[in-house]
Protein backbone atom coordinates (compact mmCIF):
# COMPACT_ATOMS: atom_id res chain seq x y z
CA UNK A 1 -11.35 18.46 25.18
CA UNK A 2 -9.51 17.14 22.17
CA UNK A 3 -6.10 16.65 24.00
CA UNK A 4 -7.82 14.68 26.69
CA UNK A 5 -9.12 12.01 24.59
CA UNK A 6 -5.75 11.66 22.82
CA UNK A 7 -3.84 8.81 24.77
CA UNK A 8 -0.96 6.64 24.23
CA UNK A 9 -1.20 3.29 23.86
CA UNK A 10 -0.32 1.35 27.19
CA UNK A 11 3.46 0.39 26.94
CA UNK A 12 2.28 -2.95 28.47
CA UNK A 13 0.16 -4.36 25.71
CA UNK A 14 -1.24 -2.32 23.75
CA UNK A 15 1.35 -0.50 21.51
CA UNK A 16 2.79 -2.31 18.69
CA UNK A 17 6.67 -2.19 17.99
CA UNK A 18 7.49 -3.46 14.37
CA UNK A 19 10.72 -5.32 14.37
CA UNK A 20 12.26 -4.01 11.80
CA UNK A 21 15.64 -5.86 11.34
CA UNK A 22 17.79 -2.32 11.68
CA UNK A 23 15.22 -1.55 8.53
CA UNK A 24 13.56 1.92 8.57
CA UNK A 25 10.00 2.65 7.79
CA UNK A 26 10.19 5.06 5.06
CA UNK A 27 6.40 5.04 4.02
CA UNK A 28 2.87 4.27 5.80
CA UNK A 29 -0.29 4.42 5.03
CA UNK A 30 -4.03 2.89 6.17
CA UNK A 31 -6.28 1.46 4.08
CA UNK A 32 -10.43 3.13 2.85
CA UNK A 33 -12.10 1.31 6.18
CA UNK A 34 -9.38 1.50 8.74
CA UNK A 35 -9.15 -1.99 9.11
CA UNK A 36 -5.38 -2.60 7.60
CA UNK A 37 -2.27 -0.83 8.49
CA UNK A 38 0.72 -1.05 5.81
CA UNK A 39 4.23 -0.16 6.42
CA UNK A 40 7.10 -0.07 4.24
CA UNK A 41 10.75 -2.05 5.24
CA UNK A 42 13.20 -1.53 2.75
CA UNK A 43 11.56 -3.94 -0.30
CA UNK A 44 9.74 -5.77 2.02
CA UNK A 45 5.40 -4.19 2.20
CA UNK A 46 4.06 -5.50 5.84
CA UNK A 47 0.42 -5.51 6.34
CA UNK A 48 -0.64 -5.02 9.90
CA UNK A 49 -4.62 -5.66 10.59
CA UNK A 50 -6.44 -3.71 12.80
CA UNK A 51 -8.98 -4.80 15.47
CA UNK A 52 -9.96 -1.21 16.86
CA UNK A 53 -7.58 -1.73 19.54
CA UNK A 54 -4.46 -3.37 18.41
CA UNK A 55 -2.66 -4.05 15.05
CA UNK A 56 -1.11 -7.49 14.20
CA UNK A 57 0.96 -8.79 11.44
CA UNK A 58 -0.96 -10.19 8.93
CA UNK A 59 1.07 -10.24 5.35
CA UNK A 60 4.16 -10.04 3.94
CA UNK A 61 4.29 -8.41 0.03
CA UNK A 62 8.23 -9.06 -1.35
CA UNK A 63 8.78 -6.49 -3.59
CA UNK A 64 12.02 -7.76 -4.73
CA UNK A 65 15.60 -5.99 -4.02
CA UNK A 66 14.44 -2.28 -4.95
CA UNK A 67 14.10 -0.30 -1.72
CA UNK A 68 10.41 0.95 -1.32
CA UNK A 69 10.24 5.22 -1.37
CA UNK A 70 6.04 5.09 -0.91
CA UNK A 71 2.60 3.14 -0.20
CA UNK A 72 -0.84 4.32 -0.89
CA UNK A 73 -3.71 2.19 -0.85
CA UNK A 74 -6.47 2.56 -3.10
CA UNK A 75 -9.13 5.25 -2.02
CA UNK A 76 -12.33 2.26 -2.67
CA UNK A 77 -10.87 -0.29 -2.56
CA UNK A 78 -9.27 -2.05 0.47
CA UNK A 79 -7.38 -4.83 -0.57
CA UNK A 80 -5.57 -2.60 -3.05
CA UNK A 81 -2.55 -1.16 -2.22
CA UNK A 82 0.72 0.92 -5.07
CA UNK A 83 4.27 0.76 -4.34
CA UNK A 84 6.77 2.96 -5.32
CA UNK A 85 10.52 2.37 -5.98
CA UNK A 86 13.24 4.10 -8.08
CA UNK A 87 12.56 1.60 -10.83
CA UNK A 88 9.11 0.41 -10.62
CA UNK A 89 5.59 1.04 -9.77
CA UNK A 90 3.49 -1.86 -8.82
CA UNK A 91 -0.16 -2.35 -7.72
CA UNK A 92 -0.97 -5.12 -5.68
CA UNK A 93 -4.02 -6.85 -3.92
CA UNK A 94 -3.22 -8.22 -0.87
CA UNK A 95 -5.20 -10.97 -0.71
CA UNK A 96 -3.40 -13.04 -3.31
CA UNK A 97 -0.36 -11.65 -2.35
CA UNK A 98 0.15 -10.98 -6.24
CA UNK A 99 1.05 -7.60 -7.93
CA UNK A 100 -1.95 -6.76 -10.46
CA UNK A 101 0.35 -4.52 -12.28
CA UNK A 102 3.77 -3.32 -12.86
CA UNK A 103 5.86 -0.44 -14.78
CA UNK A 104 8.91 0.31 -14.67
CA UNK A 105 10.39 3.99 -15.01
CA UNK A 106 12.66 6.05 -13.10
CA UNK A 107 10.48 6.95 -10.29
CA UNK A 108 10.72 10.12 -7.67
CA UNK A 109 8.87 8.71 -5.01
CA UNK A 110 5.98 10.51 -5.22
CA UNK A 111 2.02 9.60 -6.20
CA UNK A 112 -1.15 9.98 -5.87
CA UNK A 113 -4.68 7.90 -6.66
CA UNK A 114 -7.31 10.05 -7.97
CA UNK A 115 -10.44 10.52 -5.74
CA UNK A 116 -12.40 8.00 -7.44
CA UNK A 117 -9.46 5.45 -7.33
CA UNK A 118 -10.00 5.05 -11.57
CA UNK A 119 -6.05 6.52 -11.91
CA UNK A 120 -2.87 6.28 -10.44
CA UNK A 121 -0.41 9.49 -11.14
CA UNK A 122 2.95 9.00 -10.39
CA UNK A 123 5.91 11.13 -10.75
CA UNK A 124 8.80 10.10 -12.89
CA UNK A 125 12.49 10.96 -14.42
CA UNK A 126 12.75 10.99 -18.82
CA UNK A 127 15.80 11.62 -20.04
CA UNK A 128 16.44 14.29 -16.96
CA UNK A 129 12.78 15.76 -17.82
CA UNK A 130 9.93 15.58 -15.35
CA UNK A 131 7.10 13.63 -16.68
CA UNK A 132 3.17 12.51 -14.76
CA UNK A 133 2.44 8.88 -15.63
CA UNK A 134 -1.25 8.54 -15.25
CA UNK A 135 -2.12 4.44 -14.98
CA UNK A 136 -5.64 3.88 -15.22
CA UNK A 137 -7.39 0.85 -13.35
CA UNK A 138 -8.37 -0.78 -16.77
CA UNK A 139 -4.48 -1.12 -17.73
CA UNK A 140 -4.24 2.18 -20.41
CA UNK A 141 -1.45 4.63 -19.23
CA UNK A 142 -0.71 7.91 -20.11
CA UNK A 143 2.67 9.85 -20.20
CA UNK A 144 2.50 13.55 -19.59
CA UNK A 145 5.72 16.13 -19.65
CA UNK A 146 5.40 18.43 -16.67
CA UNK A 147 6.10 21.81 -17.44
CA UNK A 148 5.84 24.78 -15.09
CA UNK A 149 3.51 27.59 -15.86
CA UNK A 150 7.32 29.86 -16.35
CA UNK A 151 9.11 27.86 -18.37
CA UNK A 152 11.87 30.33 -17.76
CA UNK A 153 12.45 29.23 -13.84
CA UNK A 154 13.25 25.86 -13.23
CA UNK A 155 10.18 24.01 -11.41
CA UNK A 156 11.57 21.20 -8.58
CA UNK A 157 8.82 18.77 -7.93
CA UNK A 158 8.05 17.49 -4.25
CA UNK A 159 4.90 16.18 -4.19
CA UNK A 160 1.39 15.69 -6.06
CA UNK A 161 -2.29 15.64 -5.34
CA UNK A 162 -5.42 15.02 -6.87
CA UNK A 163 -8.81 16.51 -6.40
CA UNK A 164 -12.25 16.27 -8.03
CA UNK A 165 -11.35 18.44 -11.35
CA UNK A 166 -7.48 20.48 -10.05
CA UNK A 167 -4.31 18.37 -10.40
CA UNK A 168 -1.81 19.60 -7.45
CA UNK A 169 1.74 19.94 -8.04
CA UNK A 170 4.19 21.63 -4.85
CA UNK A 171 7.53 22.05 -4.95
CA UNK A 172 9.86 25.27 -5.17
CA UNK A 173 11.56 27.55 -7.96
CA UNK A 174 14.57 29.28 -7.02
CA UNK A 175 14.24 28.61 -3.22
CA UNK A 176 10.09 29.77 -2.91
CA UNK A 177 7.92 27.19 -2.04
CA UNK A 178 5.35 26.92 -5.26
CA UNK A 179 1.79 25.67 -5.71
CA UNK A 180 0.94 24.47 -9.45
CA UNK A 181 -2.81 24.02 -10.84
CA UNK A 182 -3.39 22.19 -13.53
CA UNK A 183 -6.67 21.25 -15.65
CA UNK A 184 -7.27 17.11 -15.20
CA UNK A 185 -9.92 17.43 -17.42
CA UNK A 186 -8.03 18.21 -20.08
CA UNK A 187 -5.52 15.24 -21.24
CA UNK A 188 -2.58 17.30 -21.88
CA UNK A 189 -2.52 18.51 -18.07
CA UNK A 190 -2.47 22.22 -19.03
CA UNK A 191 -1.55 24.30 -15.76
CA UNK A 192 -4.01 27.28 -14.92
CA UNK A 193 -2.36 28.78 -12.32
CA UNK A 194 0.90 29.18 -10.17
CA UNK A 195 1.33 30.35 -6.86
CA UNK A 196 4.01 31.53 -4.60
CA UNK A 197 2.98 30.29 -1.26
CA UNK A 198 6.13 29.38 1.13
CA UNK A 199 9.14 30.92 1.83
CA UNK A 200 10.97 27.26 1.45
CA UNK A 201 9.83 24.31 -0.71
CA UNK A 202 6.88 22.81 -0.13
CA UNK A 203 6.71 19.12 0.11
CA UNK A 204 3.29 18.14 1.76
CA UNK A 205 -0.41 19.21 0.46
CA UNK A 206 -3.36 17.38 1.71
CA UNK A 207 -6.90 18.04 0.72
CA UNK A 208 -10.07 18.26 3.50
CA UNK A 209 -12.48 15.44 3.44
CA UNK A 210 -15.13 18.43 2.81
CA UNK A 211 -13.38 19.88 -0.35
CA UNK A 212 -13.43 23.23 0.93
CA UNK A 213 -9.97 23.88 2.67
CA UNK A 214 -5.97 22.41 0.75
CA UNK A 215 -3.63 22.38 3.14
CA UNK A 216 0.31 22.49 2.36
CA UNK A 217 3.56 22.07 4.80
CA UNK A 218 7.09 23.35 3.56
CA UNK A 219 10.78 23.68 5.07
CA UNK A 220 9.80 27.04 6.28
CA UNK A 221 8.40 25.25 9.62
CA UNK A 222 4.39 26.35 8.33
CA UNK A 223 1.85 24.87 7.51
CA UNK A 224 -1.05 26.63 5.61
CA UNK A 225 -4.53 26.56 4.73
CA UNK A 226 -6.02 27.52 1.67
CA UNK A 227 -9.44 28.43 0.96
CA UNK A 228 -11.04 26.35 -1.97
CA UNK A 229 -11.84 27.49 -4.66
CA UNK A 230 -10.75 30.77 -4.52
CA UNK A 231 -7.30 30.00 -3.36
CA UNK A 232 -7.40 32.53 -0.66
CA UNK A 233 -4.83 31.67 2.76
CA UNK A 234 -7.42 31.15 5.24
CA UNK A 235 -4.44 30.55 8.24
CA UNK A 236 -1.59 28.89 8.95
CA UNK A 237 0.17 27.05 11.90
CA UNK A 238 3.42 27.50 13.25
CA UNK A 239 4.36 25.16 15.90
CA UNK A 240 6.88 22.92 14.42
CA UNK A 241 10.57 24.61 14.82
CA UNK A 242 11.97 22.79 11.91
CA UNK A 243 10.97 21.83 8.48
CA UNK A 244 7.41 19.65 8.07
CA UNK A 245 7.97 16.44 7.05
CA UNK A 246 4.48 14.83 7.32
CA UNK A 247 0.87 16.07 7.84
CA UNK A 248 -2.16 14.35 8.42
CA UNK A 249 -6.10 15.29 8.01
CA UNK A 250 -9.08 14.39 10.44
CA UNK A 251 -12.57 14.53 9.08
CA UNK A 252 -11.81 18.25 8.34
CA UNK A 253 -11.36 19.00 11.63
CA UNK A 254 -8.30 18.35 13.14
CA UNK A 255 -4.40 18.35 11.59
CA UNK A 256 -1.32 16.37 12.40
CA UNK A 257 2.08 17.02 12.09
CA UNK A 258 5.57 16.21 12.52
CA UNK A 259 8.80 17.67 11.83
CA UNK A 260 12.39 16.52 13.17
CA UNK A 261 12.03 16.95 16.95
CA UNK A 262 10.78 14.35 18.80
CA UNK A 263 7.30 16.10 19.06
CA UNK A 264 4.26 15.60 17.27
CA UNK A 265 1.48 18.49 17.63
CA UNK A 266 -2.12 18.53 16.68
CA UNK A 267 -4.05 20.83 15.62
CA UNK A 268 -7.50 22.29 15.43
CA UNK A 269 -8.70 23.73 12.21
CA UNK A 270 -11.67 25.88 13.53
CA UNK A 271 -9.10 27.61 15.45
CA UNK A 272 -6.75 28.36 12.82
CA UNK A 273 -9.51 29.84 10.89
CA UNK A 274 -10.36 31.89 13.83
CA UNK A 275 -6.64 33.39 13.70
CA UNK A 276 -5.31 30.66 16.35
CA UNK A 277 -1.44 29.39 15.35
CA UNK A 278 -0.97 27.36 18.34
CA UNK A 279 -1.47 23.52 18.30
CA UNK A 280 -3.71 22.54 20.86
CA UNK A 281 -1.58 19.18 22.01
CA UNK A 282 1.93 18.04 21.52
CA UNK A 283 2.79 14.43 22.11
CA UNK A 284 6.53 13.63 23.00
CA UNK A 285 8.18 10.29 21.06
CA UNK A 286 10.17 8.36 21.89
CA UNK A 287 12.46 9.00 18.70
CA UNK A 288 12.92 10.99 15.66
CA UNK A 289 9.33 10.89 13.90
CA UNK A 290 9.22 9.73 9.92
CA UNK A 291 5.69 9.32 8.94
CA UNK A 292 2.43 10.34 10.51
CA UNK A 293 -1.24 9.36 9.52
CA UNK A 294 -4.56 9.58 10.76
CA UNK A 295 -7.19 6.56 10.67
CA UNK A 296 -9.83 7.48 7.94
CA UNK A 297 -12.73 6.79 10.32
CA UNK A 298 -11.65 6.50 14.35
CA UNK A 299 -9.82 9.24 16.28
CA UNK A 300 -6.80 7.32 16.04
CA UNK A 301 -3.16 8.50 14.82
CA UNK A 302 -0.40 6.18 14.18
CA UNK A 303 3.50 7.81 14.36
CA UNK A 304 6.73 5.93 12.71
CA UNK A 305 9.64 6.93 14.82
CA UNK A 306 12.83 5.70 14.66
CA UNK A 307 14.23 4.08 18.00
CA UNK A 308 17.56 5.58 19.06
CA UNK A 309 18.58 2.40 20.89
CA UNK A 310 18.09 -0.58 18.91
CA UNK A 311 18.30 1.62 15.38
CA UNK A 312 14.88 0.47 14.25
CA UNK A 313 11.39 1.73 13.62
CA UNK A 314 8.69 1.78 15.79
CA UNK A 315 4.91 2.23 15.28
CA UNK A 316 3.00 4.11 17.90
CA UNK A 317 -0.60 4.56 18.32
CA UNK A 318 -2.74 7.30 19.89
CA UNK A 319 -6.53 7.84 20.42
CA UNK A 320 -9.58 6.35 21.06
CA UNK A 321 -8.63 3.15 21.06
CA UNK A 322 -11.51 0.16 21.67
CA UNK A 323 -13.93 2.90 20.84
């Protein structure tokens, strides 16, 4: 069974705790092969290597004195990693320690690399309007002003995604949690569709490795899955009591996510397509959770919480670990 393969890391040596300095981990993220581990603290990008069974510090990236709102490495490449502040968007390789490039607009914290890795979209503030800044990999850029498909409602924008030929944008209008679809074939962006899919906003949306499932998570407490392409709800989970604040995807078959108990519950997506709500494991922290993310290859989850105690953040890992 799924639950019984899903085991803490033994306390004694094998689970990493990130000394933070009182700094909290506001953004994680692995790397394409699994084998690096990056966490965000305050402007400071850490870089933890991964052995299969343990992660160790490896490299420090300074962004400078803006605090850090996201990380996303590059879907290819693995030495390639984006930052996000208020002010600035940089990409970085990690190997020379050196950012590769850097913009600066008034950020909102939230991007996304295309599937192919060949653009960066990030979300950013104009003169109070909503604009998508597209950076491409060979240094050209291009500004976009994000308009809802109603013009009349006013559109607030959570998050972003990007799949093979749909551009993702989730948020809420007047309260309901909204899905946006928009052409990226076409260079102005056009949307093709709008949805009303929450009763809250919706601030996560994840594709499947497969392409045939989109999964979102809102402040209602659910998280759903839609059936691509037809956009059809194929189920939805209901576990979490309180809002969803991060979800994470296993090789299409399994889902992660956390909310603001002290729980994290997993999730099996065969079920939930047979009609199943129920999460198949919970795991109890030791803290309130911030960020949760599966390793792109190994049956391995790793969970920021924030230690009550000491007032710092902690990274904890689960699975198969030495597999």
């Amino acid at each position: 069974m799924f639950y019984q393969q899903f085991k803490e890391y033994p306390k004694n040596s094998q689970r990493e705790k990130t000394q933070q300095e009182r700094k909290t981990i506001k953004s994680m993220d692995w790397n394409c092969n699994g084998s690096y581990l990056a966490t965000s603290s305050d402007s400071t990008i850490k870089i933890w290597s991964f052995d299969g069974n343990n992660i160790k510090r490896s490299t420090d990236l300074k962004q400078g004195s803006e605090q850090l709102e996201k990380l996303l490495f590059h879907p290819t490449q693995p030495d390639i990693i984006a930052s996000i502040t208020k002010e600035y968007v940089k990409i970085w390789d990690i190997r020379t320690k050196q950012s590769v490039r850097q913009e600066k607009k008034e950020q909102m914290g939230i991007a996304c690399w295309s599937p192919n890795g060949n653009e960066l979209a990030v979300g950013t503030k104009q003169n109070k309007e909503t604009q998508i800044m597209f950076l491409d990999m060979q240094g050209g850029e291009r500004q976009i002003m994000y308009q809802p498909k109603d013009k009349d409602k006013n559109f607030e924008l959570k998050n972003i995604m990007y799949d093979k030929d749909v551009f993702v944008a989730v948020g809420q209008q007047n309260g309901v949690g909204m899905i946006q679809f928009m052409d990226v074939n076409n260079p102005q962006l056009p949307p093709l569709h709008q949805m009303e899919a929450h009763r809250a906003s919706i601030t996560q949306c994840k594709f499947s490795k497969d392409g045939q499932h989109m999964y979102t998570g809102a402040q209602d407490s659910l998280i759903i899955l839609w059936q691509l392409p037809d956009l059809l709800c194929a189920g939805q989970l209901m576990t979490v009591e309180s809002e969803i604040k991060s979800i994470s995807v296993f090789d299409s078959k399994y889902i992660a996510a956390i909310g603001l108990e002290e729980q994290a519950y997993i999730y099996q997506i065969d079920r939930c397509l047979a009609g199943k709500t129920d999460h198949i494991d919970s795991i109890k922290l030791e803290g309130q959770p911030s960020e949760i993310c599966f390793h792109p290859n190994k049956f391995i989850l790793a969970i920021v919480c924030q230690d009550k105690n000491k007032q710092e953040s902690v990274i904890h890992l689960y699975g198969n670990l030495g597999v």
